[in-house]
PDB file of N, CA and C in Angstrom:
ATOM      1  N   UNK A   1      -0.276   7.959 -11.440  1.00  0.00           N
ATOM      2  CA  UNK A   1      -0.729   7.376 -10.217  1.00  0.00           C
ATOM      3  C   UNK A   1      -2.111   7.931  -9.890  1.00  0.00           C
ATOM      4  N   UNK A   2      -2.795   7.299  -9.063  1.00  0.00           N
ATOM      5  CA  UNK A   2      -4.250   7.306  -8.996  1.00  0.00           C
ATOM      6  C   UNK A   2      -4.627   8.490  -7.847  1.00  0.00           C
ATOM      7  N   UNK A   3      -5.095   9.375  -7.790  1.00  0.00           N
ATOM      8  CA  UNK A   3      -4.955   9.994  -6.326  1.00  0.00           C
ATOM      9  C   UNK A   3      -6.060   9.018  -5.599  1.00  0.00           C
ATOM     10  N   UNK A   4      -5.588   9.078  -4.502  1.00  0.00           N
ATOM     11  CA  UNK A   4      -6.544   8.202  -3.149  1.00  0.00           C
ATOM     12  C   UNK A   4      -7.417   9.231  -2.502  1.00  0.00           C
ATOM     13  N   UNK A   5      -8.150   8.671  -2.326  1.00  0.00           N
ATOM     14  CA  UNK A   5      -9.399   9.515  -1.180  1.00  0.00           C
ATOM     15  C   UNK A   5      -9.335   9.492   0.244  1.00  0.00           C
ATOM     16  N   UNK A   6      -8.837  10.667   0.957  1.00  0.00           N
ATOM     17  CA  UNK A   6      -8.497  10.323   1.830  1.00  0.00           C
ATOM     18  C   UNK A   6      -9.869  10.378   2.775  1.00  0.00           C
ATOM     19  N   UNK A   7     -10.809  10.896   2.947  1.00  0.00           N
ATOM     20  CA  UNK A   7     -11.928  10.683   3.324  1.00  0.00           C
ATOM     21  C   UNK A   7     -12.816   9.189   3.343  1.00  0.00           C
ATOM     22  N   UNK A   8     -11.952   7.932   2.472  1.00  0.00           N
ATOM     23  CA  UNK A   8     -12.809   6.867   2.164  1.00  0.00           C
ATOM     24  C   UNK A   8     -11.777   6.032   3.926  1.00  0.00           C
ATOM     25  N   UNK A   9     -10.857   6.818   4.139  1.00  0.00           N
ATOM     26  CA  UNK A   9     -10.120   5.999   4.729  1.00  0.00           C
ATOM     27  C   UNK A   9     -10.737   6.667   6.405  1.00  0.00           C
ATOM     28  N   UNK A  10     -11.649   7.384   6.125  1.00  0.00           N
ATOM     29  CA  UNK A  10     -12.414   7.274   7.548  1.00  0.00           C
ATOM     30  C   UNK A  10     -10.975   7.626   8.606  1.00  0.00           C
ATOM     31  N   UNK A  11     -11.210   7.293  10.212  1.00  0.00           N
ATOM     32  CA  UNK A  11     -10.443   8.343  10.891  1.00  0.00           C
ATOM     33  C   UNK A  11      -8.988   7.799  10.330  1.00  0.00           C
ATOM     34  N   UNK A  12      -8.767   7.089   9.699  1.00  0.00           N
ATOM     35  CA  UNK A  12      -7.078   6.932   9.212  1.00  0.00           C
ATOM     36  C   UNK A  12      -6.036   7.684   8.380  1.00  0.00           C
ATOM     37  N   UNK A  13      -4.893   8.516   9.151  1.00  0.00           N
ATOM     38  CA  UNK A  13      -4.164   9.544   8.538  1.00  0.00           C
ATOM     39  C   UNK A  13      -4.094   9.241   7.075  1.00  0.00           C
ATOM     40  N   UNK A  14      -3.906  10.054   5.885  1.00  0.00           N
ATOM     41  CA  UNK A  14      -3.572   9.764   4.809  1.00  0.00           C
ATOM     42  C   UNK A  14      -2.099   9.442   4.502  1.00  0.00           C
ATOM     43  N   UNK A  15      -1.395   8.881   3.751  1.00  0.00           N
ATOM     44  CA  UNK A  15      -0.564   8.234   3.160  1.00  0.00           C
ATOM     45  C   UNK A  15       0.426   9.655   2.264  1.00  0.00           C
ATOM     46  N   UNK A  16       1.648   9.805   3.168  1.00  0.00           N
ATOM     47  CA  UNK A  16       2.751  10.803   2.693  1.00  0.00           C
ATOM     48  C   UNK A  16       2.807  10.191   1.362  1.00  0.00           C
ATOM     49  N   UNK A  17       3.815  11.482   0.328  1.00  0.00           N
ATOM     50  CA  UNK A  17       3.988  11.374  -0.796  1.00  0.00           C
ATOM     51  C   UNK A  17       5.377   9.960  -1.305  1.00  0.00           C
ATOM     52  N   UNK A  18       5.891  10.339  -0.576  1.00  0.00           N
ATOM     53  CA  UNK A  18       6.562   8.595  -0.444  1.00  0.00           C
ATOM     54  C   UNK A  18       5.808   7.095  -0.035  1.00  0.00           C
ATOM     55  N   UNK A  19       5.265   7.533   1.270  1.00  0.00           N
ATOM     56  CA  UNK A  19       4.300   5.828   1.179  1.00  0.00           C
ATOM     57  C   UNK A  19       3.523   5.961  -0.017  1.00  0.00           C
ATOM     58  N   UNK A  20       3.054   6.817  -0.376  1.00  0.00           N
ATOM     59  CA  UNK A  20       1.947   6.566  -1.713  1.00  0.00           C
ATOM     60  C   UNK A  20       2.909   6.157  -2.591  1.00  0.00           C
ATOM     61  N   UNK A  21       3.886   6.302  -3.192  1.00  0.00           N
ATOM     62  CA  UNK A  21       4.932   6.159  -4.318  1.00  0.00           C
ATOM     63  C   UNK A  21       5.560   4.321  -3.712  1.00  0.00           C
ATOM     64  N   UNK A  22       5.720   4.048  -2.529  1.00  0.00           N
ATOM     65  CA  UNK A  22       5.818   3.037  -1.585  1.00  0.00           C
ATOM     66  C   UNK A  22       4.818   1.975  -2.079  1.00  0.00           C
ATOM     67  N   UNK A  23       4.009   2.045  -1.872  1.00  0.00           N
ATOM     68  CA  UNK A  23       2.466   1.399  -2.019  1.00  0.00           C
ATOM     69  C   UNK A  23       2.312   0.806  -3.084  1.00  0.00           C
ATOM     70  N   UNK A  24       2.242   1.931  -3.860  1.00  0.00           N
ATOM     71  CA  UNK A  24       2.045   1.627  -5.317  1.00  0.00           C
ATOM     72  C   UNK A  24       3.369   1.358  -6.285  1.00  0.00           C
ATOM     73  N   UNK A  25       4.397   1.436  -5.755  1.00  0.00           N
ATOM     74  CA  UNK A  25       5.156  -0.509  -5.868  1.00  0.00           C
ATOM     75  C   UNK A  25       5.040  -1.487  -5.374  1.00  0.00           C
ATOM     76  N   UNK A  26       4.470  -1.421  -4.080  1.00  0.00           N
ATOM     77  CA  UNK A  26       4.087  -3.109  -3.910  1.00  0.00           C
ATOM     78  C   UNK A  26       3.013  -3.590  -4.452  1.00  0.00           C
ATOM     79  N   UNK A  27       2.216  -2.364  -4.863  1.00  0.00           N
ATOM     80  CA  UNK A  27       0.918  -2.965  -5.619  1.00  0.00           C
ATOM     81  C   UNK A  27       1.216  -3.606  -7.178  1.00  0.00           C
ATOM     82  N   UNK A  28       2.822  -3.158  -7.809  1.00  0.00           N
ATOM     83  CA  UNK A  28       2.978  -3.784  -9.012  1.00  0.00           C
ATOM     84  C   UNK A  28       3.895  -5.008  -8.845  1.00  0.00           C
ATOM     85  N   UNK A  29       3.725  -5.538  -7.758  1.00  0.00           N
ATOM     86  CA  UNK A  29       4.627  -6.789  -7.952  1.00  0.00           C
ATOM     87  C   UNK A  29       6.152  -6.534  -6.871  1.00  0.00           C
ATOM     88  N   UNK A  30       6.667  -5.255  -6.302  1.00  0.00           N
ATOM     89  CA  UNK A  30       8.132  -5.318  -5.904  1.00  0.00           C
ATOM     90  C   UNK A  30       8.160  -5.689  -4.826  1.00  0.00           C
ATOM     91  N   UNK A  31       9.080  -6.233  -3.875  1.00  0.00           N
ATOM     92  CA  UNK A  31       9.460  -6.575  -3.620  1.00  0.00           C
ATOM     93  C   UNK A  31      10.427  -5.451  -2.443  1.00  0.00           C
ATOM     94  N   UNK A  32      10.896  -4.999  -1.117  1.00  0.00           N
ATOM     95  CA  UNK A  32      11.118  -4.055  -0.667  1.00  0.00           C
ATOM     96  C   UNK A  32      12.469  -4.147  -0.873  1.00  0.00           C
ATOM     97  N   UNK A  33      13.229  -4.801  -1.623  1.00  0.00           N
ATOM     98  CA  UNK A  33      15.132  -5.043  -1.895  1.00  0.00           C
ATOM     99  C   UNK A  33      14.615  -4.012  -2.820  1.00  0.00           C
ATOM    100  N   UNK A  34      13.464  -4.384  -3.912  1.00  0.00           N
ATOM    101  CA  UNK A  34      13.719  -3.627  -5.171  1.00  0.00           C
ATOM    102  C   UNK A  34      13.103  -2.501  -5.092  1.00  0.00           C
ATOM    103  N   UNK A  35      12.285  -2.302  -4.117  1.00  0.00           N
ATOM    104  CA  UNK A  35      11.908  -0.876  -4.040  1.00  0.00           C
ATOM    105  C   UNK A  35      12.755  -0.137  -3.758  1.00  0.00           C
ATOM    106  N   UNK A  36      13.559  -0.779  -2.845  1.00  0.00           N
ATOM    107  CA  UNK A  36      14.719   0.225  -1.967  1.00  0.00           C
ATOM    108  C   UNK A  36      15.676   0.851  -3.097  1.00  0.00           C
ATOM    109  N   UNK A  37      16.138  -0.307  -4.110  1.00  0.00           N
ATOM    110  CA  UNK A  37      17.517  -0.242  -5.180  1.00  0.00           C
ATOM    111  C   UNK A  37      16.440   0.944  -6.183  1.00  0.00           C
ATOM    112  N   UNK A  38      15.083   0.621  -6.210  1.00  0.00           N
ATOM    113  CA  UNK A  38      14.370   1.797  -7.357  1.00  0.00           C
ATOM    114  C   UNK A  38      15.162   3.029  -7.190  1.00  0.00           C
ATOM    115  N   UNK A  39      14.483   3.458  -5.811  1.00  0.00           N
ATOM    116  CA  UNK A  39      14.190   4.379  -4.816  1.00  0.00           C
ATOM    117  C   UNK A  39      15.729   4.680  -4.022  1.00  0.00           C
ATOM    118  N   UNK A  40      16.589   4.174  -4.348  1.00  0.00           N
ATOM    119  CA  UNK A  40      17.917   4.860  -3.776  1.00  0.00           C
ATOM    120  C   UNK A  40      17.303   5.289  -2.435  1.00  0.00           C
ATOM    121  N   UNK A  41      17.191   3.985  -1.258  1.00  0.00           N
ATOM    122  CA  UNK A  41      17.238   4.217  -0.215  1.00  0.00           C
ATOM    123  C   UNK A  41      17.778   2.647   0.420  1.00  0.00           C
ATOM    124  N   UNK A  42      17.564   2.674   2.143  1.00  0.00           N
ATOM    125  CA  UNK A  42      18.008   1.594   2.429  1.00  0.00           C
ATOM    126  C   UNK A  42      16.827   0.843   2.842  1.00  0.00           C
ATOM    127  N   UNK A  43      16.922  -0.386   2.572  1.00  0.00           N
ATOM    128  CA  UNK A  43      15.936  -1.403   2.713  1.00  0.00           C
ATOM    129  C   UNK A  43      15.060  -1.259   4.089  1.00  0.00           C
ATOM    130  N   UNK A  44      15.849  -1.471   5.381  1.00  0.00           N
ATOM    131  CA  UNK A  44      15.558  -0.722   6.249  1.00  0.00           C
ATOM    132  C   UNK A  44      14.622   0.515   6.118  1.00  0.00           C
ATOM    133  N   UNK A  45      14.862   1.370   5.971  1.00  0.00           N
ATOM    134  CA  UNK A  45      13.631   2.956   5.518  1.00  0.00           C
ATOM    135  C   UNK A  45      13.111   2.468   4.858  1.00  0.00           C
ATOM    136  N   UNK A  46      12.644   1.053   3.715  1.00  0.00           N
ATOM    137  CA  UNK A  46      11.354   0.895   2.853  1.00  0.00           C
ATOM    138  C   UNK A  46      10.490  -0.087   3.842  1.00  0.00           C
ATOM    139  N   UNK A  47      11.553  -0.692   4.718  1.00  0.00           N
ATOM    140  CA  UNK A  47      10.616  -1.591   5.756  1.00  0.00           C
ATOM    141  C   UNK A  47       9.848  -0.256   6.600  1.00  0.00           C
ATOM    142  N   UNK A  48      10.503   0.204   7.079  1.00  0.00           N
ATOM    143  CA  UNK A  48       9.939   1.804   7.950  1.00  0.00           C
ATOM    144  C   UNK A  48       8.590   2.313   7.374  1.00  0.00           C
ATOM    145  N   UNK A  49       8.669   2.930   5.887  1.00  0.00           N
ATOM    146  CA  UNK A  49       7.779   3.089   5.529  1.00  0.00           C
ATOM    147  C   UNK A  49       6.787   1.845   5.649  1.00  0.00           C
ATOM    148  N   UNK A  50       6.677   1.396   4.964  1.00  0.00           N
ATOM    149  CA  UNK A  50       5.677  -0.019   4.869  1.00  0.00           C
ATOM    150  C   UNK A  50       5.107  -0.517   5.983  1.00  0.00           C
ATOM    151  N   UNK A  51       5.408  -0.093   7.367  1.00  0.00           N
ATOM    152  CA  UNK A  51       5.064  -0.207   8.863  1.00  0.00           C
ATOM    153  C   UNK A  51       4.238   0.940   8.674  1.00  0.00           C
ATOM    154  N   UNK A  52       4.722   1.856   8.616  1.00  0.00           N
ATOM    155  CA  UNK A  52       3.427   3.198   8.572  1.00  0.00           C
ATOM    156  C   UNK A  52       2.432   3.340   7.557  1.00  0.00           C
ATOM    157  N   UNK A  53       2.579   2.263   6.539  1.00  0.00           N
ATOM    158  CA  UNK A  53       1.432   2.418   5.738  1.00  0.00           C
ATOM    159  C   UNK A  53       0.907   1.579   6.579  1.00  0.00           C
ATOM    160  N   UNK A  54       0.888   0.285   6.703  1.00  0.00           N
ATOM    161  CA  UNK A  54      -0.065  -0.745   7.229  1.00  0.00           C
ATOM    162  C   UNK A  54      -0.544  -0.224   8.782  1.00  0.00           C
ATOM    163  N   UNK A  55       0.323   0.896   9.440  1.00  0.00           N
ATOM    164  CA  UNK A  55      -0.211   1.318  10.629  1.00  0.00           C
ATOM    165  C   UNK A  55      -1.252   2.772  10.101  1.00  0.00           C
ATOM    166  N   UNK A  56      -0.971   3.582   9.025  1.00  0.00           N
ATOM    167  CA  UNK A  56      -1.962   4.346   8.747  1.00  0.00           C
ATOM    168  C   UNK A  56      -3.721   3.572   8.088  1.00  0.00           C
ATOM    169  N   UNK A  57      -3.339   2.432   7.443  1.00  0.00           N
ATOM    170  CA  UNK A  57      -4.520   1.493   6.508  1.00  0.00           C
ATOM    171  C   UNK A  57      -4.921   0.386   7.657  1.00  0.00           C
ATOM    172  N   UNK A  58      -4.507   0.783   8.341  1.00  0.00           N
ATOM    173  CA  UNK A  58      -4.829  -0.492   9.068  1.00  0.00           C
ATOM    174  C   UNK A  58      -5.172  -2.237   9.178  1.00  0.00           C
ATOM    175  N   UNK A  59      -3.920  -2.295   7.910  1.00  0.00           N
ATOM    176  CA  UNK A  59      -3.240  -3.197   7.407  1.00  0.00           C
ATOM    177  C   UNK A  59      -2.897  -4.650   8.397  1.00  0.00           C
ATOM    178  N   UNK A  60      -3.046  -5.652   7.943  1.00  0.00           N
ATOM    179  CA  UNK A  60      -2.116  -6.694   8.664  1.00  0.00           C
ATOM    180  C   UNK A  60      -1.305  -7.234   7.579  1.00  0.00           C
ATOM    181  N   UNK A  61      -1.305  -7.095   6.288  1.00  0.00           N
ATOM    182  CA  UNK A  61      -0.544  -7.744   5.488  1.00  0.00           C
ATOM    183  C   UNK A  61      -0.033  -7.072   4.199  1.00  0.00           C
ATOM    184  N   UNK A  62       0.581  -7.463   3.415  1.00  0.00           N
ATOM    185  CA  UNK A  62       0.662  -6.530   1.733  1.00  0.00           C
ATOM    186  C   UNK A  62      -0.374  -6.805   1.540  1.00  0.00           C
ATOM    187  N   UNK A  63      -0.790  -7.550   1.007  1.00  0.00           N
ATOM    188  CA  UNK A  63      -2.158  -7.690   0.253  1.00  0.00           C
ATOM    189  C   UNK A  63      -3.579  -6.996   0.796  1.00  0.00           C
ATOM    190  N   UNK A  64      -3.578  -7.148   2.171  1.00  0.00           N
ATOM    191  CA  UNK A  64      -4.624  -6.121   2.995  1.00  0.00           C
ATOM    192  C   UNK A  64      -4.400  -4.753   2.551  1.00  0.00           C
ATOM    193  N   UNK A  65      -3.051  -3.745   2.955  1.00  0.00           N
ATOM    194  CA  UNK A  65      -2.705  -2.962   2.202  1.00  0.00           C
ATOM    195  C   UNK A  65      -2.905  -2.416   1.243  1.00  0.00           C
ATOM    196  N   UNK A  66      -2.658  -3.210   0.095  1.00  0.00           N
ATOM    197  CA  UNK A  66      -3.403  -3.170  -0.916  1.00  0.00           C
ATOM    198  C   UNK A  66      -4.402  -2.924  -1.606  1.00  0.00           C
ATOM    199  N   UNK A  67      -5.449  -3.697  -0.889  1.00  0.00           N
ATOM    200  CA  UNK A  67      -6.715  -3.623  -1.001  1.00  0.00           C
ATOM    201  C   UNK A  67      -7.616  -2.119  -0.475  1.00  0.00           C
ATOM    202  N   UNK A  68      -7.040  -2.239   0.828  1.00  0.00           N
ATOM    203  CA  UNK A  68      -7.131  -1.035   1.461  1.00  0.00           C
ATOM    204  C   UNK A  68      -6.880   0.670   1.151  1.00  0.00           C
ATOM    205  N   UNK A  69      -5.608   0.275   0.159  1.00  0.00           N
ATOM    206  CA  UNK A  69      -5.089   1.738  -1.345  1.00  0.00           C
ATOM    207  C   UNK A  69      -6.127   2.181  -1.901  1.00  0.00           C
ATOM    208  N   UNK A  70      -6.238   0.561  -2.298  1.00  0.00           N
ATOM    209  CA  UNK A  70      -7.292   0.665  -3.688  1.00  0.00           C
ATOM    210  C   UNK A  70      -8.815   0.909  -3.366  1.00  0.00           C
ATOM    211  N   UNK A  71      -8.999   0.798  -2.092  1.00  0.00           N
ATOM    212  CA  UNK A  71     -10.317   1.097  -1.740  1.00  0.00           C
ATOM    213  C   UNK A  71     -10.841  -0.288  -1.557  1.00  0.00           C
ATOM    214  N   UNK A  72     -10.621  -1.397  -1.706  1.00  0.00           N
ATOM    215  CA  UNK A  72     -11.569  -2.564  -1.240  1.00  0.00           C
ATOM    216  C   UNK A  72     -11.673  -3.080  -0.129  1.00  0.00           C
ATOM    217  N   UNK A  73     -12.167  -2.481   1.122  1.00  0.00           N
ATOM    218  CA  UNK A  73     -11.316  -2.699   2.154  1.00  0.00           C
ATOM    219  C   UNK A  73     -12.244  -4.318   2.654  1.00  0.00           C
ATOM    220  N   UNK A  74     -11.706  -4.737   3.097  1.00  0.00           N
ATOM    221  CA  UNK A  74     -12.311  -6.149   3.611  1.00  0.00           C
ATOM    222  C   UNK A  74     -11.897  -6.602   5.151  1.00  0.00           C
ATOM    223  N   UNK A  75     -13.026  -7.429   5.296  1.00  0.00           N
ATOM    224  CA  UNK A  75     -12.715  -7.930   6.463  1.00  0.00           C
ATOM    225  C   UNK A  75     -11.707  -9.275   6.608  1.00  0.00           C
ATOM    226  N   UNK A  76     -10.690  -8.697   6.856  1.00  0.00           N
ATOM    227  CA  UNK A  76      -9.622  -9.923   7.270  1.00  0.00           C
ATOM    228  C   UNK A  76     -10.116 -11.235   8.705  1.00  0.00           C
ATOM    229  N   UNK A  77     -10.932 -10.857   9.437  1.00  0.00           N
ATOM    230  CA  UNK A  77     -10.901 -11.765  10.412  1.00  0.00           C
ATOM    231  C   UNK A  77     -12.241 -12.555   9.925  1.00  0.00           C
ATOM    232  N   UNK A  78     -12.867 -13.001   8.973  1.00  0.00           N
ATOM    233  CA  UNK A  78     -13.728 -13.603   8.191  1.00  0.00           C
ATOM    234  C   UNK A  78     -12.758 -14.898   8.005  1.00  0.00           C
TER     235      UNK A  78
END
């Protein structure tokens, strides 16, 4: 896994060792049923997490999210 910069993310908390592990399954395609069944947790707690990533990235969507991991951050209201 890639380490993230948490300095690129400007005043936004960095991303616990679970949302990062979180993240970067939705960045390969999953799906939060299958993250949860990966990850031996309940779907519920992967929705939980996934609220606090998009509230730490300042996210409105997966794909914003995403982008936002990876460093491309863009303007959504364009």
């Amino acid at each position: 896994m890639t380490d993230r910069n948490p300095s690129r993310m400007g005043s936004r908390q960095s991303l616990s060792g679970r949302e990062t592990e979180i993240i970067a399954l939705i960045a390969a395609g999953h799906s939060n049923g299958r993250i949860a069944a990966d990850l031996f947790l309940a779907e519920k707690t992967v929705k939980n997490h996934v609220n606090n990533i998009y509230a730490k990235l300042g996210a409105v969507s997966r794909s914003d999210a995403i982008s936002r991991w990876q460093g491309e951050i863009v303007d959504v209201t364009r």
